[in-house]
C-alpha atoms as a PDB file:
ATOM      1  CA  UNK A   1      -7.828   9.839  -1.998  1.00  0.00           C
ATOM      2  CA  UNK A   2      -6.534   6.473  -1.531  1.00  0.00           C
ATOM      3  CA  UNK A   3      -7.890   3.312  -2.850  1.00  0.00           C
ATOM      4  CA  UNK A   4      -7.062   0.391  -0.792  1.00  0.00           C
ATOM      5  CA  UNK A   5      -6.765  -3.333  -1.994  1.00  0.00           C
ATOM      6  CA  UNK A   6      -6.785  -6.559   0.923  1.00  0.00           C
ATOM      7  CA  UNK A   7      -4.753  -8.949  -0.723  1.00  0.00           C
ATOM      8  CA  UNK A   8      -3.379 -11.385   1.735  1.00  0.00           C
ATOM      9  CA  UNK A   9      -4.246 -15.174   3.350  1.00  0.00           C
ATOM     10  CA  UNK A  10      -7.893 -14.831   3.159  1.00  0.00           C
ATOM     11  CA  UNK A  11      -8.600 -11.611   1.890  1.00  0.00           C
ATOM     12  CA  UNK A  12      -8.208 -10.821  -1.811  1.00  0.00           C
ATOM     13  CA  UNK A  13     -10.756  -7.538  -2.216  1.00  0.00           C
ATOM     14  CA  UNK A  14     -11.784  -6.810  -6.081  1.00  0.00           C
ATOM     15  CA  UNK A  15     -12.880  -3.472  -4.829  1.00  0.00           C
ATOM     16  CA  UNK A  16     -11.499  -0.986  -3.214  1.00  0.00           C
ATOM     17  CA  UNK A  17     -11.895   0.488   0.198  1.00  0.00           C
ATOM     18  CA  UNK A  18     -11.894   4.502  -0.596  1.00  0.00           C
ATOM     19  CA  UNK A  19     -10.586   6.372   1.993  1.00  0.00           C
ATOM     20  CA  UNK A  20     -10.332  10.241   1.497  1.00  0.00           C
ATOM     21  CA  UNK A  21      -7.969  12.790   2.696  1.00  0.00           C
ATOM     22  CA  UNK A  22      -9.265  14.161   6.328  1.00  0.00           C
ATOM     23  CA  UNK A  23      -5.580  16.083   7.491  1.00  0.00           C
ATOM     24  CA  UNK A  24      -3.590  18.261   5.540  1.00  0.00           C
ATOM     25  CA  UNK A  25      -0.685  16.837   4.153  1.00  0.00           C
ATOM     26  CA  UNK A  26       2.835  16.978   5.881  1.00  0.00           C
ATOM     27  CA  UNK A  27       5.020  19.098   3.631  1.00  0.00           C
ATOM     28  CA  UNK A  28       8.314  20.154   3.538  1.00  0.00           C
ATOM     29  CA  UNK A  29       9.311  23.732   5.022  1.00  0.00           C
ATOM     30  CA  UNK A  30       8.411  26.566   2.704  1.00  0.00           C
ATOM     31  CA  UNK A  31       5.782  24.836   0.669  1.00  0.00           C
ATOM     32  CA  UNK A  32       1.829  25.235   1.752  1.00  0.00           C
ATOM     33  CA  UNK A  33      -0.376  22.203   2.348  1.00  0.00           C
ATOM     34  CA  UNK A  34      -3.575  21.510   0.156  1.00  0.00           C
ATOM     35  CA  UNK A  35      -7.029  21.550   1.826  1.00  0.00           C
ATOM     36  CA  UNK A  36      -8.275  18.254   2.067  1.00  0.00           C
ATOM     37  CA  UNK A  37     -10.885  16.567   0.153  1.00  0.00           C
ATOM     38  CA  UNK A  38     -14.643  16.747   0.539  1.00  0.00           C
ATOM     39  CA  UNK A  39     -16.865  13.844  -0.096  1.00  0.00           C
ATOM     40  CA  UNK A  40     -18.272  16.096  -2.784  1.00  0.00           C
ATOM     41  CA  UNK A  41     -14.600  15.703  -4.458  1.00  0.00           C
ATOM     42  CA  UNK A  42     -15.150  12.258  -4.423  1.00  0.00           C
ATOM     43  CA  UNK A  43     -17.339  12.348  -7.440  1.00  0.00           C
ATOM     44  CA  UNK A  44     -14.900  14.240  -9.500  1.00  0.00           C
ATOM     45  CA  UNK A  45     -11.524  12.357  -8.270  1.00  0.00           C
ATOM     46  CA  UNK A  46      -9.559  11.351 -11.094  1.00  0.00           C
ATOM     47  CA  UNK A  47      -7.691   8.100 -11.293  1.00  0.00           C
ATOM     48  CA  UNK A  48      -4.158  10.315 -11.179  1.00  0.00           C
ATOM     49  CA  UNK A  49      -5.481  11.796  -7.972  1.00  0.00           C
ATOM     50  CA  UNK A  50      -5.810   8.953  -6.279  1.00  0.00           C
ATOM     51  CA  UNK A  51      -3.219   6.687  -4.313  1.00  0.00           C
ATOM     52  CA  UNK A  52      -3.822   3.325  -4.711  1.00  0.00           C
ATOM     53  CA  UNK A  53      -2.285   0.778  -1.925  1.00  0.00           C
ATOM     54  CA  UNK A  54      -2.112  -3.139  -1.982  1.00  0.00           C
ATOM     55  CA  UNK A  55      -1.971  -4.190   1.435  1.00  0.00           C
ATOM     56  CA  UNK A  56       0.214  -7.482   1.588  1.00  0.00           C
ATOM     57  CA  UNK A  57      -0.205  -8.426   5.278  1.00  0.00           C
ATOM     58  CA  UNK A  58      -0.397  -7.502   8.947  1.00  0.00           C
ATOM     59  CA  UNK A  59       2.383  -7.055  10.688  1.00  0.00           C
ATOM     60  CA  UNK A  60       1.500  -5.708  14.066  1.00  0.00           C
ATOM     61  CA  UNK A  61      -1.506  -4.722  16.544  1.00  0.00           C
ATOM     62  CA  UNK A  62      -0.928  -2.365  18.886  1.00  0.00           C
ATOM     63  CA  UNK A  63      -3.385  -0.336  21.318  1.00  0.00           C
ATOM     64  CA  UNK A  64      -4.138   3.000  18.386  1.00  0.00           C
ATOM     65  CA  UNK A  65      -4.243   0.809  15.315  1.00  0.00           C
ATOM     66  CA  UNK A  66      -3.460  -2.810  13.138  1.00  0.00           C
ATOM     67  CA  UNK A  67      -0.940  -2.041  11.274  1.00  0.00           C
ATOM     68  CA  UNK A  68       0.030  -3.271   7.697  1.00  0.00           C
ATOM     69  CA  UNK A  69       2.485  -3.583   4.996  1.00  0.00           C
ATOM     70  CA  UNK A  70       1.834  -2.844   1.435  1.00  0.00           C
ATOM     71  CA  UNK A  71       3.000  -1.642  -1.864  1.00  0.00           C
ATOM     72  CA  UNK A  72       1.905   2.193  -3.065  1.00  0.00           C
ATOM     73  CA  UNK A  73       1.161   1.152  -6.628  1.00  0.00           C
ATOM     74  CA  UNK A  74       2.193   4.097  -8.884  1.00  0.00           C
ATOM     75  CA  UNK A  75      -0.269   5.288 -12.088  1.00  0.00           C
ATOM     76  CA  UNK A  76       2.089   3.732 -15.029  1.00  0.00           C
ATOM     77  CA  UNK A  77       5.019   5.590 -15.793  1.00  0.00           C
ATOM     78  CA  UNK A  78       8.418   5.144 -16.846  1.00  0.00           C
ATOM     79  CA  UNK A  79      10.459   4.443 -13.953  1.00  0.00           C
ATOM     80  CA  UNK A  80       8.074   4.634 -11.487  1.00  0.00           C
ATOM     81  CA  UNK A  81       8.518   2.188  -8.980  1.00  0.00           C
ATOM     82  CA  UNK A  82       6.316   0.733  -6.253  1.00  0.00           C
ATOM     83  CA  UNK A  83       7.020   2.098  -2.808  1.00  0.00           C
ATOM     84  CA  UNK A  84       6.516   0.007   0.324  1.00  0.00           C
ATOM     85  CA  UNK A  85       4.378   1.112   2.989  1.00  0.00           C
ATOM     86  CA  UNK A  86       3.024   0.806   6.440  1.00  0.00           C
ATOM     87  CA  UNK A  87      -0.990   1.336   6.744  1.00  0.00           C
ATOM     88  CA  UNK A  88      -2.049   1.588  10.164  1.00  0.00           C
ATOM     89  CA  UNK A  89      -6.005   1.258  10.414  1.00  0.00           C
ATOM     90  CA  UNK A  90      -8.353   2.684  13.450  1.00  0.00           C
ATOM     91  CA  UNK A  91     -12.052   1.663  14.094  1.00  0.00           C
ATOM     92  CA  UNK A  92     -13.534   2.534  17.260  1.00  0.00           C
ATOM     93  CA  UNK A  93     -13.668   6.353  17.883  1.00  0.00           C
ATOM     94  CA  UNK A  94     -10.735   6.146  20.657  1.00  0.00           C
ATOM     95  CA  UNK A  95      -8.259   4.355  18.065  1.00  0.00           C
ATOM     96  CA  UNK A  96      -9.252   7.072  15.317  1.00  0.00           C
ATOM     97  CA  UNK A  97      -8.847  10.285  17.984  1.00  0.00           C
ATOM     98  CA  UNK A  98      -5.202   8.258  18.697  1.00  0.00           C
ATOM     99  CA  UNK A  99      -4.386   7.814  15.341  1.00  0.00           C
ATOM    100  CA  UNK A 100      -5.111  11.426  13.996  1.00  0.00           C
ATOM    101  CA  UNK A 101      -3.269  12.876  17.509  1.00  0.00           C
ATOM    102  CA  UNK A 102       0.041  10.270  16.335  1.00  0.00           C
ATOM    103  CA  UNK A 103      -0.443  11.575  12.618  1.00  0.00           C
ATOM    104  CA  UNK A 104      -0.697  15.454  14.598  1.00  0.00           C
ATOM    105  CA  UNK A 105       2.939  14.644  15.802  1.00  0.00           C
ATOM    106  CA  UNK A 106       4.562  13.737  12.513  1.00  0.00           C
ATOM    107  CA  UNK A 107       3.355  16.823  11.368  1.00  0.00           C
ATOM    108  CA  UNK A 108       4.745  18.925  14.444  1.00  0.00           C
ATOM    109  CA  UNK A 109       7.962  16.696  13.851  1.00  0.00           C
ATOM    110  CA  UNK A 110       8.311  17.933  10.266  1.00  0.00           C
ATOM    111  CA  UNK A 111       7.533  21.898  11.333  1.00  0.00           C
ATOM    112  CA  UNK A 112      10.404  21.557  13.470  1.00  0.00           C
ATOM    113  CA  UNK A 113      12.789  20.177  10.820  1.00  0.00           C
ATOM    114  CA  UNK A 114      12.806  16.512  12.853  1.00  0.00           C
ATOM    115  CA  UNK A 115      13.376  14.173  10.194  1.00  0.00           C
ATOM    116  CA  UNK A 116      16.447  11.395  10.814  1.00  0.00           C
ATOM    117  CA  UNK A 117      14.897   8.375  12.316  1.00  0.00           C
ATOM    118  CA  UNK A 118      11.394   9.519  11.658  1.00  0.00           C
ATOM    119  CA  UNK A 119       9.207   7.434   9.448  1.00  0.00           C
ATOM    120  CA  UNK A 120       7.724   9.634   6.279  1.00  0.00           C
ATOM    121  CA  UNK A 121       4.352   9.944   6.793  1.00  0.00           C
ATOM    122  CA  UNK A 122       2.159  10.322   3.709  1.00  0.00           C
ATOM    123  CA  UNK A 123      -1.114  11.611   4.849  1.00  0.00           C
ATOM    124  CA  UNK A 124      -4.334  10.836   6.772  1.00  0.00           C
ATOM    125  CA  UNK A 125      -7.552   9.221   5.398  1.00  0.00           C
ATOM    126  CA  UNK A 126     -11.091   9.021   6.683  1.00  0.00           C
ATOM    127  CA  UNK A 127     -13.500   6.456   4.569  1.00  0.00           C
ATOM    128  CA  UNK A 128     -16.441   7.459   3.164  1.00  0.00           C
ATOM    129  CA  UNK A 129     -18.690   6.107   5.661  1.00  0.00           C
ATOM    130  CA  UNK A 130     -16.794   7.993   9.087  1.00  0.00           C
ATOM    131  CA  UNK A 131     -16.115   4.075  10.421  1.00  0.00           C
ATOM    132  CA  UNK A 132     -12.003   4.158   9.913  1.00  0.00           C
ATOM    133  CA  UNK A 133      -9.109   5.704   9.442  1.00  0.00           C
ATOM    134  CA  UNK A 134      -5.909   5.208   7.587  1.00  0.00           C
ATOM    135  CA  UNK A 135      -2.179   7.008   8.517  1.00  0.00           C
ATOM    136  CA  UNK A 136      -0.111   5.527   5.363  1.00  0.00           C
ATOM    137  CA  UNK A 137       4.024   5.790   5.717  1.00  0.00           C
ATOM    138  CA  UNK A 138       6.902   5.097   4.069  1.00  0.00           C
ATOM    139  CA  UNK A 139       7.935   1.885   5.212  1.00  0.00           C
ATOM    140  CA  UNK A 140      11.087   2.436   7.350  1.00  0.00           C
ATOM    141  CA  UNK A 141      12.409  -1.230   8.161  1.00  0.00           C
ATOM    142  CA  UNK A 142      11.931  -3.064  11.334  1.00  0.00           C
ATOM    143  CA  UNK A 143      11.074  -1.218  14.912  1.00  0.00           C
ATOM    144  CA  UNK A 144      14.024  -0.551  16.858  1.00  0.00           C
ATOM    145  CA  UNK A 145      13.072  -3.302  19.721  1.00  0.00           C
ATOM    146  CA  UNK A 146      12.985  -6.367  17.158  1.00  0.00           C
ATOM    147  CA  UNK A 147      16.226  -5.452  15.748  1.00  0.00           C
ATOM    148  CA  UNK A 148      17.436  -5.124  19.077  1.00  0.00           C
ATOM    149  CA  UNK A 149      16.169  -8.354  20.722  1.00  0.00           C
ATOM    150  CA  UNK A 150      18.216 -10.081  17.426  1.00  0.00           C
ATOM    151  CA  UNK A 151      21.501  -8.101  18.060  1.00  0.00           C
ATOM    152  CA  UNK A 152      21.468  -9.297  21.832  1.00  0.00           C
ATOM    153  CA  UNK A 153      21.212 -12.451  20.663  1.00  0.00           C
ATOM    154  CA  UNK A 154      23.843 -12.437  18.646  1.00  0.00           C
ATOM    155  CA  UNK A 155      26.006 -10.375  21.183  1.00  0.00           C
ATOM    156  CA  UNK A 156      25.507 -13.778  23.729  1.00  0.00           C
END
């Protein structure tokens, strides 16, 4: 489950959005993935279960998803860190179908030992309601054609 905090310009959400996992999770060669949650496991979710995400601002629309950056807040332990993270979020039915068939290729991806230059994805979420959809990943820096557009500048 994920838990999922607004907390930029306008937005500043004192509850959280609850998003539950829809897609089994992408793992590593040799281990098996987990079923994913019912609603029913909703009720008996602990807080250690759960992922909980601060989403810091928006940082790009495109034609599956908004996506947005954000700190995966870890329970409290020593040295646990935050991680950063991109959220991407899907309304309508097409950008949910696109966003679960983009999520479908990380996982193929990771089945066929891809992984340099791949951003980690960390599962897919459904809310509780059926009206969106989350893909959270690791945050992996800037896409390829911003950094590029800045080294051609400096190139001239």
């Amino acid at each position: 489950m994920v838990l999922l905090y607004l907390r930029y310009d306008i937005y500043d959400s004192q509850v959280p959005a609850s998003f539950l996992r829809s897609a089994p999770p992408i793992m590593a060669h040799g281990r098996s993935p987990t079923l994913p949650f019912s609603p029913r496991a909703l009720r008996s979710c602990k807080l250690e279960d759960c992922l909980t995400v601060v989403l810091t601002s928006e940082i790009g629309r495109g034609a599956t998803s908004v996506a947005h950056r954000g700190t995966l807040e870890p329970e409290i332990c020593d040295g646990v860190v935050p991680l950063d993270v991109v959220v991407k979020l899907a309304f309508s039915s097409e950008q949910r179908d696109a966003l679960r068939s983009e999520y479908e290729v990380y996982r193929r991806l990771e089945s066929k030992g891809i992984h340099q230059g791949i951003a980690t994805a960390l599962g897919f979420f459904d809310d509780a309601e059926g009206c969106a959809c989350a893909l959270v990943l690791l945050y992996a820096g800037v896409p390829l054609s911003e950094s590029q557009g800045s080294l051609s500048d400096v190139d001239r």
